[in-house]
PDB file of N, CA and C in Angstrom:
ATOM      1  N   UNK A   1       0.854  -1.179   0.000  1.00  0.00           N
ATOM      2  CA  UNK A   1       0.000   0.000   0.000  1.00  0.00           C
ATOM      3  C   UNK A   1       0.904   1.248   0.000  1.00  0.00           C
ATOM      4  N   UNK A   2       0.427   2.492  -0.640  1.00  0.00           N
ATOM      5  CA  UNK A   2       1.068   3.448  -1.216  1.00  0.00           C
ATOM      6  C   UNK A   2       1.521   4.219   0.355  1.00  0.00           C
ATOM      7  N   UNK A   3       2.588   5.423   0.774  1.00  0.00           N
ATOM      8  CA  UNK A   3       1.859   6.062   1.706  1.00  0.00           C
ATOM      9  C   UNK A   3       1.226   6.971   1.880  1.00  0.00           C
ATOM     10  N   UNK A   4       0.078   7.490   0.711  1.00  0.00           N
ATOM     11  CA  UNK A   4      -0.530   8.719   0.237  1.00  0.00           C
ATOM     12  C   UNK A   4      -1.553   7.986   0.338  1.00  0.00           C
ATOM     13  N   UNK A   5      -1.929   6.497  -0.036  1.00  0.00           N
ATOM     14  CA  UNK A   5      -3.393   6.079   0.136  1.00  0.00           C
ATOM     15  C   UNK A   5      -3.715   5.563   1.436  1.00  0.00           C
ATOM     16  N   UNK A   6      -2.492   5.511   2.342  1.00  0.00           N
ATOM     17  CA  UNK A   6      -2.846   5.246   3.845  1.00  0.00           C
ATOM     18  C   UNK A   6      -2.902   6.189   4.683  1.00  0.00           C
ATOM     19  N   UNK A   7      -2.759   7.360   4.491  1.00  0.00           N
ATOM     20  CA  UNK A   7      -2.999   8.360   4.950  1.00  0.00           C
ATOM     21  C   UNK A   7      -4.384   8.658   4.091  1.00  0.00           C
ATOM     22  N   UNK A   8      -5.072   8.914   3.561  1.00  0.00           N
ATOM     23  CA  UNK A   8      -5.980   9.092   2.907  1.00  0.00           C
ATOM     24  C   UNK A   8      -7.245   8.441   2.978  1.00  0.00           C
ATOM     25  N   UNK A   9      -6.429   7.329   3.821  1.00  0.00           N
ATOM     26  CA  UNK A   9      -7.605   6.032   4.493  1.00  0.00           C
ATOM     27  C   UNK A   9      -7.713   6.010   5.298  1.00  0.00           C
ATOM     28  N   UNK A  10      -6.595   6.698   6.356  1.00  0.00           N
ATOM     29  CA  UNK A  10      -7.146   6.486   7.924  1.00  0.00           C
ATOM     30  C   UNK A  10      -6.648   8.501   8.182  1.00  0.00           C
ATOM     31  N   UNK A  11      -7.642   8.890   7.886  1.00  0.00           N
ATOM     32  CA  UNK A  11      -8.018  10.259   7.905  1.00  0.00           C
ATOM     33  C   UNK A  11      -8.302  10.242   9.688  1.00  0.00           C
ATOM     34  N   UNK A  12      -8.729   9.373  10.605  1.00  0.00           N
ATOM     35  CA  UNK A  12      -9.197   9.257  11.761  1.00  0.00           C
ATOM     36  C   UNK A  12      -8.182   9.021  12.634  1.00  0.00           C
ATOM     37  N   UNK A  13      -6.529   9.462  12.277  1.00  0.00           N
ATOM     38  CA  UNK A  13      -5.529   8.760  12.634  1.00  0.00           C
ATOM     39  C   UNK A  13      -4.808  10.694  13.282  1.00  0.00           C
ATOM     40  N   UNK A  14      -5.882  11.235  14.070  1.00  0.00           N
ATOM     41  CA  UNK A  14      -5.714  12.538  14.773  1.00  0.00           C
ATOM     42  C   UNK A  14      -4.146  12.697  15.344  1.00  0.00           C
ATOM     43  N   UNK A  15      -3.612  11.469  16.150  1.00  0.00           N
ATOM     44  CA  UNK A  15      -2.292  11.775  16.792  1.00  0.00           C
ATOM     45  C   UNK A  15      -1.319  11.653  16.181  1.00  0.00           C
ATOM     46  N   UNK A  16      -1.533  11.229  14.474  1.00  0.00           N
ATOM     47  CA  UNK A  16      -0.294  11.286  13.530  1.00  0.00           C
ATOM     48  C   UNK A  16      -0.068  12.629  13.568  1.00  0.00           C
ATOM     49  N   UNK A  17       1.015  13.359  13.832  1.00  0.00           N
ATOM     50  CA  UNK A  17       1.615  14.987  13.492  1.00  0.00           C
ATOM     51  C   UNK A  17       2.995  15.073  13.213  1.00  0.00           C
ATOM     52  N   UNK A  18       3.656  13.863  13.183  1.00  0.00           N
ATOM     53  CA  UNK A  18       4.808  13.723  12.490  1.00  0.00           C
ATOM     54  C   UNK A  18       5.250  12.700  11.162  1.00  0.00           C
ATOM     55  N   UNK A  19       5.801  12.873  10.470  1.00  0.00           N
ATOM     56  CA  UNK A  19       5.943  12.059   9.578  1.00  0.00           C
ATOM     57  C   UNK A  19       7.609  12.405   9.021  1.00  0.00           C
ATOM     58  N   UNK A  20       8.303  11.222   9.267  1.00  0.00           N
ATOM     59  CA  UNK A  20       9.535  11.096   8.463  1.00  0.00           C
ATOM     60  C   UNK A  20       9.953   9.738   7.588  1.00  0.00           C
ATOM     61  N   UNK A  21      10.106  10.906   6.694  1.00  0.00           N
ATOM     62  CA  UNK A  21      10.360   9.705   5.322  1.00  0.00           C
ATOM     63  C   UNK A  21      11.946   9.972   4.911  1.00  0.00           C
ATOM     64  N   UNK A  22      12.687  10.613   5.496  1.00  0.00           N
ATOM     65  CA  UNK A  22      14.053  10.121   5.480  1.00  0.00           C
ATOM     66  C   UNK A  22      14.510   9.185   4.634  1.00  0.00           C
ATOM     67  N   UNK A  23      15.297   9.407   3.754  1.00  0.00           N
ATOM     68  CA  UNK A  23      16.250   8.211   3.077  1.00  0.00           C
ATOM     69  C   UNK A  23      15.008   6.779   2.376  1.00  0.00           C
ATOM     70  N   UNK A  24      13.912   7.384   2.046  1.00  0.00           N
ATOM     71  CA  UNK A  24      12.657   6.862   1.347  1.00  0.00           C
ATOM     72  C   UNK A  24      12.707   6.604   0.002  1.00  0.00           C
ATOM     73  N   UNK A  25      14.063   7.242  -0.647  1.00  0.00           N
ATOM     74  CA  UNK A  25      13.938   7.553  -1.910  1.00  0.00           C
ATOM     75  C   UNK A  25      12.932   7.653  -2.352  1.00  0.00           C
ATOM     76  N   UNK A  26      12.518   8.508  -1.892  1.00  0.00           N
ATOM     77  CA  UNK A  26      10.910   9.056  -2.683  1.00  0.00           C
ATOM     78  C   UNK A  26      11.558   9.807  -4.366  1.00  0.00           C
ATOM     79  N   UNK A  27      10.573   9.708  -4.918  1.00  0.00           N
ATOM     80  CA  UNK A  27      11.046  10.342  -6.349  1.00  0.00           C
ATOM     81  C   UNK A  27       9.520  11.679  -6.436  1.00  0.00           C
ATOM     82  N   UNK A  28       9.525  12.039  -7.832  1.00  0.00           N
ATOM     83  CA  UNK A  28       8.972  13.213  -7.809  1.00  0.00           C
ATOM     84  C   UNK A  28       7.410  12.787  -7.766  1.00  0.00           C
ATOM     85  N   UNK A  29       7.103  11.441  -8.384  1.00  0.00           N
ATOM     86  CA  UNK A  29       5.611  10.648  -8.409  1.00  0.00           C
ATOM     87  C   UNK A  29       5.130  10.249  -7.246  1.00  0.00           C
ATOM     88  N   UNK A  30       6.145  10.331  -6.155  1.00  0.00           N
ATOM     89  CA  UNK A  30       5.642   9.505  -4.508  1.00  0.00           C
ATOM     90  C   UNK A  30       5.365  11.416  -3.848  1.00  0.00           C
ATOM     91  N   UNK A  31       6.247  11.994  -4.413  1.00  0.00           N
ATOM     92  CA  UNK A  31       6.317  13.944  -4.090  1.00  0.00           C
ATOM     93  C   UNK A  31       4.897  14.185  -3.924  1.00  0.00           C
ATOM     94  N   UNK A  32       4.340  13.791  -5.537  1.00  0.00           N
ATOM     95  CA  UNK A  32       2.928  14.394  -6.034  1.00  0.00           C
ATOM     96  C   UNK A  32       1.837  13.372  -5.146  1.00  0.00           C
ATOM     97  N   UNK A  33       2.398  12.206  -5.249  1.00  0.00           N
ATOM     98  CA  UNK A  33       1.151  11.300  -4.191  1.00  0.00           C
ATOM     99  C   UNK A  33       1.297  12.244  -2.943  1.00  0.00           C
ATOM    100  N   UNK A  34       2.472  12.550  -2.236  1.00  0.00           N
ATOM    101  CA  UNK A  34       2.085  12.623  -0.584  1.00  0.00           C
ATOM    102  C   UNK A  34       2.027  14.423  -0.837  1.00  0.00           C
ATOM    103  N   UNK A  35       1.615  14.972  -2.417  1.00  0.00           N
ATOM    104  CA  UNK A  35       0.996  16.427  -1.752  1.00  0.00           C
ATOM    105  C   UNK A  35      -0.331  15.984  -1.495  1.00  0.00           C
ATOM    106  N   UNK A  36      -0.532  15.120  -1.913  1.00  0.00           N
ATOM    107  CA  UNK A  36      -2.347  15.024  -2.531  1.00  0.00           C
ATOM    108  C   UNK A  36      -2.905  14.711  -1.288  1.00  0.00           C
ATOM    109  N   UNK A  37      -2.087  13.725  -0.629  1.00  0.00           N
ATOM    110  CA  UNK A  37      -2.442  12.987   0.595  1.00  0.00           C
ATOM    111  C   UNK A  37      -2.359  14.271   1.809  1.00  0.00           C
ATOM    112  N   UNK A  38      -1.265  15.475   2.012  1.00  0.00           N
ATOM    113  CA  UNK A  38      -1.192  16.584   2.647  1.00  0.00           C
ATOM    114  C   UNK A  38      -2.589  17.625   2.715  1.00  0.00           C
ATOM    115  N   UNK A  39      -2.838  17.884   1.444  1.00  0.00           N
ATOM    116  CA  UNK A  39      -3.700  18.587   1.573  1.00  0.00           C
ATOM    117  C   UNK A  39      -5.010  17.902   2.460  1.00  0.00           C
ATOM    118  N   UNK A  40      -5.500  16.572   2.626  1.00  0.00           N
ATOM    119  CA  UNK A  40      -6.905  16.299   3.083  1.00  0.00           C
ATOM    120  C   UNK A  40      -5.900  15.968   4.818  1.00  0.00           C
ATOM    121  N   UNK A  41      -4.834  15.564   5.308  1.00  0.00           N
ATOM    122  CA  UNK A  41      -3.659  15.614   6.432  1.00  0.00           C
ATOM    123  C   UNK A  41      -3.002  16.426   6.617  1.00  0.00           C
ATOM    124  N   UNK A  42      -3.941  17.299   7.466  1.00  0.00           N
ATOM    125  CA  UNK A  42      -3.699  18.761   7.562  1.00  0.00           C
ATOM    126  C   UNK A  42      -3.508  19.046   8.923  1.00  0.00           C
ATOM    127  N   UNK A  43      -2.841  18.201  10.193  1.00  0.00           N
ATOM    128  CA  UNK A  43      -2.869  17.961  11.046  1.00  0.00           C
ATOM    129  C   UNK A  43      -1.067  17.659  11.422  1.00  0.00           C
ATOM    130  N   UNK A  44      -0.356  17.474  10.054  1.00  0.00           N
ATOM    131  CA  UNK A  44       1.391  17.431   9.834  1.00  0.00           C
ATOM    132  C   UNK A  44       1.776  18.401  10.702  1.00  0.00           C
ATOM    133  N   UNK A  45       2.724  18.191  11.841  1.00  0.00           N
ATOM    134  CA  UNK A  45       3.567  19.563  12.307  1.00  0.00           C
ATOM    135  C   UNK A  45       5.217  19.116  11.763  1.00  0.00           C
ATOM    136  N   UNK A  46       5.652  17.612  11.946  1.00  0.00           N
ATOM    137  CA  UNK A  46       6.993  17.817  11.206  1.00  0.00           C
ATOM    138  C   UNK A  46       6.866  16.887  10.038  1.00  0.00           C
ATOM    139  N   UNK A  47       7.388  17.353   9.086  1.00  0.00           N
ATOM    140  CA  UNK A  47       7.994  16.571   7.622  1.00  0.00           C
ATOM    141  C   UNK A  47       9.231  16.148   7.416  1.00  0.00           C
ATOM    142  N   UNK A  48       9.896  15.577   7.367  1.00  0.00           N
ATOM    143  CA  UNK A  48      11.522  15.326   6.944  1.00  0.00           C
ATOM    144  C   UNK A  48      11.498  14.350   5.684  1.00  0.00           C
ATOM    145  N   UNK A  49      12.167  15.102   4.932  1.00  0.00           N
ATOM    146  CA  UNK A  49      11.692  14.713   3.324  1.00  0.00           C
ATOM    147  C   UNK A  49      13.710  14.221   3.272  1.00  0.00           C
ATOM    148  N   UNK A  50      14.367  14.417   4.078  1.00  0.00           N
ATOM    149  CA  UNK A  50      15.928  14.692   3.795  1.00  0.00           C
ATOM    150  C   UNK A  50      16.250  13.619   2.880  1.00  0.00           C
ATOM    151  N   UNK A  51      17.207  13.334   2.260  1.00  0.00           N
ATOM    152  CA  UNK A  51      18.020  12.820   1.549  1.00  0.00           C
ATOM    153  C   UNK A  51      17.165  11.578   0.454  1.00  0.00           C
ATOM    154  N   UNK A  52      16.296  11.829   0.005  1.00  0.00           N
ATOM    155  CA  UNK A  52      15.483  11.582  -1.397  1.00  0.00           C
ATOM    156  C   UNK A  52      15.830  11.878  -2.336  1.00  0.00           C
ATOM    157  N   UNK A  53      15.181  11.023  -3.443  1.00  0.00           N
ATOM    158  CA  UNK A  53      15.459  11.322  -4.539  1.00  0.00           C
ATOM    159  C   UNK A  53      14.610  12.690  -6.031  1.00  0.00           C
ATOM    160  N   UNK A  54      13.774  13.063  -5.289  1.00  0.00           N
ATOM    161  CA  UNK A  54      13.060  14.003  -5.935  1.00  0.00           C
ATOM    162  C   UNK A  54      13.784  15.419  -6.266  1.00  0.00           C
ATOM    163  N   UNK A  55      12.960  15.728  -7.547  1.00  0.00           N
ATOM    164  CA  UNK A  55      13.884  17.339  -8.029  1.00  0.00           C
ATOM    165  C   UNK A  55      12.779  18.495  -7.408  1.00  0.00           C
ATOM    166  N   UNK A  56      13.236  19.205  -7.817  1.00  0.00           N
ATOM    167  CA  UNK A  56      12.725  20.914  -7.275  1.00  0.00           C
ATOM    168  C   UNK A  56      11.992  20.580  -7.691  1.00  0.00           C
ATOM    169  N   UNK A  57      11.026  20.015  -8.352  1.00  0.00           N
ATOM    170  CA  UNK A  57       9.484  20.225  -9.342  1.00  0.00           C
ATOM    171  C   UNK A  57       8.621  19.296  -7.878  1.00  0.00           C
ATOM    172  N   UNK A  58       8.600  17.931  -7.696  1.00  0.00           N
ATOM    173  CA  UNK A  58       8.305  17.340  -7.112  1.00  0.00           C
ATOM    174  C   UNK A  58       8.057  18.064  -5.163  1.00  0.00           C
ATOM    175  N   UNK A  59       9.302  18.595  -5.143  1.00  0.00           N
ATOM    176  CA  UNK A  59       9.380  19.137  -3.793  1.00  0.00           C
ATOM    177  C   UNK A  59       8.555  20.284  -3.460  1.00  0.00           C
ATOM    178  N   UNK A  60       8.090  20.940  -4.607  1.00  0.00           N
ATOM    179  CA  UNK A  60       7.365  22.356  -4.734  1.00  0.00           C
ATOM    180  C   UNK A  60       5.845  21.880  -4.777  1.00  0.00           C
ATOM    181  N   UNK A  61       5.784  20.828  -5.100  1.00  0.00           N
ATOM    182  CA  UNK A  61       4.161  20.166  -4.982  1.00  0.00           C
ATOM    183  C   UNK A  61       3.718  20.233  -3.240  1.00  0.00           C
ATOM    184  N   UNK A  62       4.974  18.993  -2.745  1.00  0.00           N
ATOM    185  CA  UNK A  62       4.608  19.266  -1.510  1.00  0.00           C
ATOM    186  C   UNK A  62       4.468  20.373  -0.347  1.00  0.00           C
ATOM    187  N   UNK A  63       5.800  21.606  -0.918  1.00  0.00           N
ATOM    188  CA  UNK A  63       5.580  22.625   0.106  1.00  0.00           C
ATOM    189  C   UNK A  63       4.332  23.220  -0.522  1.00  0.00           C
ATOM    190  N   UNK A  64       3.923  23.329  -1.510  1.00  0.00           N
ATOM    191  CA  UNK A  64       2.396  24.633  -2.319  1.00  0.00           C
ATOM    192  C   UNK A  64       0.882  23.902  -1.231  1.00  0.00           C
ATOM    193  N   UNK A  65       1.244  22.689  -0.587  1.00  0.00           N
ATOM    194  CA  UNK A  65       0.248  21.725  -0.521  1.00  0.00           C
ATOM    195  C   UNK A  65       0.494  22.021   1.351  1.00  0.00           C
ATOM    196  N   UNK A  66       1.541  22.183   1.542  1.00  0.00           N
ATOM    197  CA  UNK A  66       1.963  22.300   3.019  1.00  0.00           C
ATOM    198  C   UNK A  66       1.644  23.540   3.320  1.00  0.00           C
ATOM    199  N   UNK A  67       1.643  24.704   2.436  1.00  0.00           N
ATOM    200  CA  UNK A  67       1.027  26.121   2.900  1.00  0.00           C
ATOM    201  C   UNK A  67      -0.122  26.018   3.088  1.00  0.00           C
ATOM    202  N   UNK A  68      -1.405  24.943   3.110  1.00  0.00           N
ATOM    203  CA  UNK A  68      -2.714  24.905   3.318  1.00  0.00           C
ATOM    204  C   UNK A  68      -2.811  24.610   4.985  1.00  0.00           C
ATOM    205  N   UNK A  69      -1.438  23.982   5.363  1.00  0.00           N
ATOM    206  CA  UNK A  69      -1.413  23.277   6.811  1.00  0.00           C
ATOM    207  C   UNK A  69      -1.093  24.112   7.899  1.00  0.00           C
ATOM    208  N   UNK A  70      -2.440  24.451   8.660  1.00  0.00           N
ATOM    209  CA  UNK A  70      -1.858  25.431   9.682  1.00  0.00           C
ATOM    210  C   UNK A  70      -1.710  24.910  10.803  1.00  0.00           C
ATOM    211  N   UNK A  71      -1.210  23.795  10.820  1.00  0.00           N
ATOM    212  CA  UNK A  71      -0.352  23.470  11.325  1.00  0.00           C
ATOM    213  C   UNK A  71       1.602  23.056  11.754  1.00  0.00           C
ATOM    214  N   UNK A  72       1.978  22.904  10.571  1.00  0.00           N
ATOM    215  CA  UNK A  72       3.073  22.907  10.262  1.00  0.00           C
ATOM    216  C   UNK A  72       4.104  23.771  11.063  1.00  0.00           C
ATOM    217  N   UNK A  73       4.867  23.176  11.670  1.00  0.00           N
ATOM    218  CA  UNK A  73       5.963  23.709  11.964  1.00  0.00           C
ATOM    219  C   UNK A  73       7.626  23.287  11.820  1.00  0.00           C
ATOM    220  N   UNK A  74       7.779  22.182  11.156  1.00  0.00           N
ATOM    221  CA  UNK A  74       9.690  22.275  10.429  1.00  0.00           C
ATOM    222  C   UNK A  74       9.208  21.205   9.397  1.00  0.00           C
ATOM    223  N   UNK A  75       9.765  21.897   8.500  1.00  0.00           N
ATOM    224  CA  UNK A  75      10.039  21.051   7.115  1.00  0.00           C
ATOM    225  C   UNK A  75      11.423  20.760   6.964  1.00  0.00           C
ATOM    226  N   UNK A  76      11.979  19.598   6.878  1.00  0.00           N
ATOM    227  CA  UNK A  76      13.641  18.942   6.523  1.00  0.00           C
ATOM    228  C   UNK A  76      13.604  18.635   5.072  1.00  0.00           C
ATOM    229  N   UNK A  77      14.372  19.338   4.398  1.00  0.00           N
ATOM    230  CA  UNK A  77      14.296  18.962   2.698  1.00  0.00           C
ATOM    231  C   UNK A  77      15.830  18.869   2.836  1.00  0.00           C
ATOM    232  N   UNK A  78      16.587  18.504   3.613  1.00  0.00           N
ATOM    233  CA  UNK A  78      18.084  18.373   3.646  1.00  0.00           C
ATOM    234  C   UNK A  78      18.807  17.416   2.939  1.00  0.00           C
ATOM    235  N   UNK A  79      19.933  17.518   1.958  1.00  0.00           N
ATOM    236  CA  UNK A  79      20.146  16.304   1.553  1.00  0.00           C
ATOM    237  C   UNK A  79      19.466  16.134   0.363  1.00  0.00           C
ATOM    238  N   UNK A  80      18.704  16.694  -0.342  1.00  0.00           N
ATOM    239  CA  UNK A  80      18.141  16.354  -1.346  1.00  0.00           C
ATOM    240  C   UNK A  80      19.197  16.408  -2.776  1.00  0.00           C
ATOM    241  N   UNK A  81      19.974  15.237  -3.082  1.00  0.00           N
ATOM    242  CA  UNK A  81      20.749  15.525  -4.031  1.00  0.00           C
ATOM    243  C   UNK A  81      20.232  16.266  -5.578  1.00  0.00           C
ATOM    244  N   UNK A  82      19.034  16.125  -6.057  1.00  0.00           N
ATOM    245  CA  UNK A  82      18.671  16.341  -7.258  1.00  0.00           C
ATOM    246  C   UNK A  82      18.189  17.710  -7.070  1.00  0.00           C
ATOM    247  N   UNK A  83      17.788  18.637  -5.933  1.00  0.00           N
ATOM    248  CA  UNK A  83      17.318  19.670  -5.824  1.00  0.00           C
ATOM    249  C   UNK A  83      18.503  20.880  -6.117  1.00  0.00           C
ATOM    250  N   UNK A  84      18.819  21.468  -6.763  1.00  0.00           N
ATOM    251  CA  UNK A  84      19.955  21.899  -6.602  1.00  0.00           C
ATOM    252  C   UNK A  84      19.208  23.224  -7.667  1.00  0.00           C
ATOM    253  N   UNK A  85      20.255  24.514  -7.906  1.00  0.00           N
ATOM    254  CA  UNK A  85      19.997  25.491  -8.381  1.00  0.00           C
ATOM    255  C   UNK A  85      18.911  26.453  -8.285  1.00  0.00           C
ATOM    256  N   UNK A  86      18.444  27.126  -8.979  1.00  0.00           N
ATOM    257  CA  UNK A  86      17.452  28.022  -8.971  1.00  0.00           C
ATOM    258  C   UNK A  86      16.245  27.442  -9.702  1.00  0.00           C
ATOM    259  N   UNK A  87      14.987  27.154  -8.957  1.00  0.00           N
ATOM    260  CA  UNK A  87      13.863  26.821  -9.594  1.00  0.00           C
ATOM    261  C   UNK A  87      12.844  27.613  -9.519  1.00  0.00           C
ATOM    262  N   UNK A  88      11.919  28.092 -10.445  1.00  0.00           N
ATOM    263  CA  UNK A  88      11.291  28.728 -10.306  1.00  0.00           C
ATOM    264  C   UNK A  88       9.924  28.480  -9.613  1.00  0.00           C
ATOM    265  N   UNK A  89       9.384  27.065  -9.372  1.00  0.00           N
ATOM    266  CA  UNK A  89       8.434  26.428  -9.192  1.00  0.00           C
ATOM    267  C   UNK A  89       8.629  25.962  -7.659  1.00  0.00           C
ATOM    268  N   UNK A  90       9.992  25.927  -7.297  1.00  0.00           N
ATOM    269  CA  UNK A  90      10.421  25.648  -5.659  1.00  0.00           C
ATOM    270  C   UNK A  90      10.394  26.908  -5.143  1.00  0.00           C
ATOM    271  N   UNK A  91      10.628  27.895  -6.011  1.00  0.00           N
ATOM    272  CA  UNK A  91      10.851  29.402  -5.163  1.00  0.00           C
ATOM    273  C   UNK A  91       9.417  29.938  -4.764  1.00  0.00           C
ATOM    274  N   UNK A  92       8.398  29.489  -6.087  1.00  0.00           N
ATOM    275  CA  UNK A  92       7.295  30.157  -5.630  1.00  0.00           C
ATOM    276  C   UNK A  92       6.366  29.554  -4.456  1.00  0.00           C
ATOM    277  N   UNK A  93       6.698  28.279  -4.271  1.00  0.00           N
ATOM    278  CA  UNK A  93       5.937  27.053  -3.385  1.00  0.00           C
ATOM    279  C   UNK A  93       6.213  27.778  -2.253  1.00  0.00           C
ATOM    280  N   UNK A  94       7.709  28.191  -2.088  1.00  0.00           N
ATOM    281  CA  UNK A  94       8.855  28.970  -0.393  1.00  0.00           C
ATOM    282  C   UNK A  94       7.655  29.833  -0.116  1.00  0.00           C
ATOM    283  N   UNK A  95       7.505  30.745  -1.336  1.00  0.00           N
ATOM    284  CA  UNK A  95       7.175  32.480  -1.270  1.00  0.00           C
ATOM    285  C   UNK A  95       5.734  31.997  -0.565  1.00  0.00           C
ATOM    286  N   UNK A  96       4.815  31.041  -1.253  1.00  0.00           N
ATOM    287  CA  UNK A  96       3.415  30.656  -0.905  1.00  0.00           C
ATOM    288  C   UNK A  96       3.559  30.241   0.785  1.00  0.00           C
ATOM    289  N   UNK A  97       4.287  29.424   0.972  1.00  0.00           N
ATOM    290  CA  UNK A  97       4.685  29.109   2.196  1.00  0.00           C
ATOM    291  C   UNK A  97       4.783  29.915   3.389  1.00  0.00           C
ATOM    292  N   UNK A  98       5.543  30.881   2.846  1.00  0.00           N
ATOM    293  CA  UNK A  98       6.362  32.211   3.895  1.00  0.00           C
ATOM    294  C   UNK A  98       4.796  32.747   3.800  1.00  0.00           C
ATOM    295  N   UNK A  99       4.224  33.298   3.089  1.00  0.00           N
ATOM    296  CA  UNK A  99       3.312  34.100   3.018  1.00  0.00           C
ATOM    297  C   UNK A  99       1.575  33.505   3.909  1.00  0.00           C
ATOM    298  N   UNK A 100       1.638  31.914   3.556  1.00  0.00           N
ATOM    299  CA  UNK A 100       0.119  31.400   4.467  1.00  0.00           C
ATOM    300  C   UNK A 100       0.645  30.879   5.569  1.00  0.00           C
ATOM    301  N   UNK A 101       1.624  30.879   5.980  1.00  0.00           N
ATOM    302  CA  UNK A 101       2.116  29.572   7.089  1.00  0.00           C
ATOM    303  C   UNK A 101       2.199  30.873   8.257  1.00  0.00           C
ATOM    304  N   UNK A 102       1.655  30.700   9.223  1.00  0.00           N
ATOM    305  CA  UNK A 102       2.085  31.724  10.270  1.00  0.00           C
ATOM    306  C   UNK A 102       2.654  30.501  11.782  1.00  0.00           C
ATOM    307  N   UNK A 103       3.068  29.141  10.954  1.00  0.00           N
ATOM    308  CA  UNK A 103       2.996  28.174  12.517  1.00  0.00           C
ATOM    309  C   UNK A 103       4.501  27.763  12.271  1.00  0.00           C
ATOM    310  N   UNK A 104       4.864  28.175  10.757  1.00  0.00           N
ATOM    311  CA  UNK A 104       6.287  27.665  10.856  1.00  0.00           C
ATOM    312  C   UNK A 104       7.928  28.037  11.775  1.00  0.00           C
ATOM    313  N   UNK A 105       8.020  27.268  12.354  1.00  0.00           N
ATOM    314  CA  UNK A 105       9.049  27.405  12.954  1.00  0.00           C
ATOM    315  C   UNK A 105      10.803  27.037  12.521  1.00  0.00           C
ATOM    316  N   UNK A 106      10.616  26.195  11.549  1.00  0.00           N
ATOM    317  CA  UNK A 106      12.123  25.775  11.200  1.00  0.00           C
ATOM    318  C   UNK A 106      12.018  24.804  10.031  1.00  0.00           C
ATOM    319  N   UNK A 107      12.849  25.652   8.945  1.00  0.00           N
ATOM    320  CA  UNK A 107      12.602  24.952   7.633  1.00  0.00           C
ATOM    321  C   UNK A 107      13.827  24.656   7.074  1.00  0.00           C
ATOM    322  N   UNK A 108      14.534  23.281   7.377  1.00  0.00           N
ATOM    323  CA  UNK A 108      15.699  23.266   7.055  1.00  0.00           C
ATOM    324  C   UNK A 108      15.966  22.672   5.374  1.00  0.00           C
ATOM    325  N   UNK A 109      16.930  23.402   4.950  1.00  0.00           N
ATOM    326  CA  UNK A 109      17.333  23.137   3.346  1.00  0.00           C
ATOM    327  C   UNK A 109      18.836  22.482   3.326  1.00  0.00           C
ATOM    328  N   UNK A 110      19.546  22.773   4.065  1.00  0.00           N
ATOM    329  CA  UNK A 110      20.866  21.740   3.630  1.00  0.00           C
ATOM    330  C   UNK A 110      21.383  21.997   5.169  1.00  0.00           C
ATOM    331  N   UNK A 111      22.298  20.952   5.396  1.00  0.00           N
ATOM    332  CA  UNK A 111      22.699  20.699   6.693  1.00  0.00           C
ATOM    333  C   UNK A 111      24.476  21.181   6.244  1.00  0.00           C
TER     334      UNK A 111
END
């Protein structure tokens, strides 16, 4: 089972507020499953996405999807080897982020 459709299935699962997928090799298609699954698990305070395999495109799904969560407080995107340079689609996800998130506390990008 996926982990975007188990979250999506046990919606009744209130004391989940952390989630680390660390070293998951998630790619940019597991990215787009667990925005989809974020937006209706809106109850996330930490994420640690660190050392995966997804690019800036994939990663910008999940933060655009994490600015709905007012809950959220540290996102770990550390380690992400494929994320690298200037994206325009990761920058605007940040800007969306910075701008709806008033719970964030610590958003780490490289260690």
């Amino acid at each position: 089972i996926k982990l975007s459709q188990l979250l999506l299935k046990h919606l009744s699962l209130p004391n989940l507020s952390e989630l680390n997928l660390r070293s998951c090799h998630i790619t940019d298609s597991g990215m787009e499953a667990l925005a989809e699954a974020l937006l209706v698990k809106r109850n996330i305070r930490k994420l640690n996405l660190s050392k995966n395999n997804a690019t800036a495109n994939g990663v910008a799904k999940v933060i655009t999807n994490l600015s709905y969560n007012p809950c959220i407080e540290e996102i770990n995107l550390s380690d992400m080897s494929n994320v690298g340079g200037r994206n325009d689609s990761l920058v605007n996800a940040l800007t969306k982020l910075f701008q709806l998130t008033v719970s964030l506390k610590e958003l780490i990008l490289w260690k």
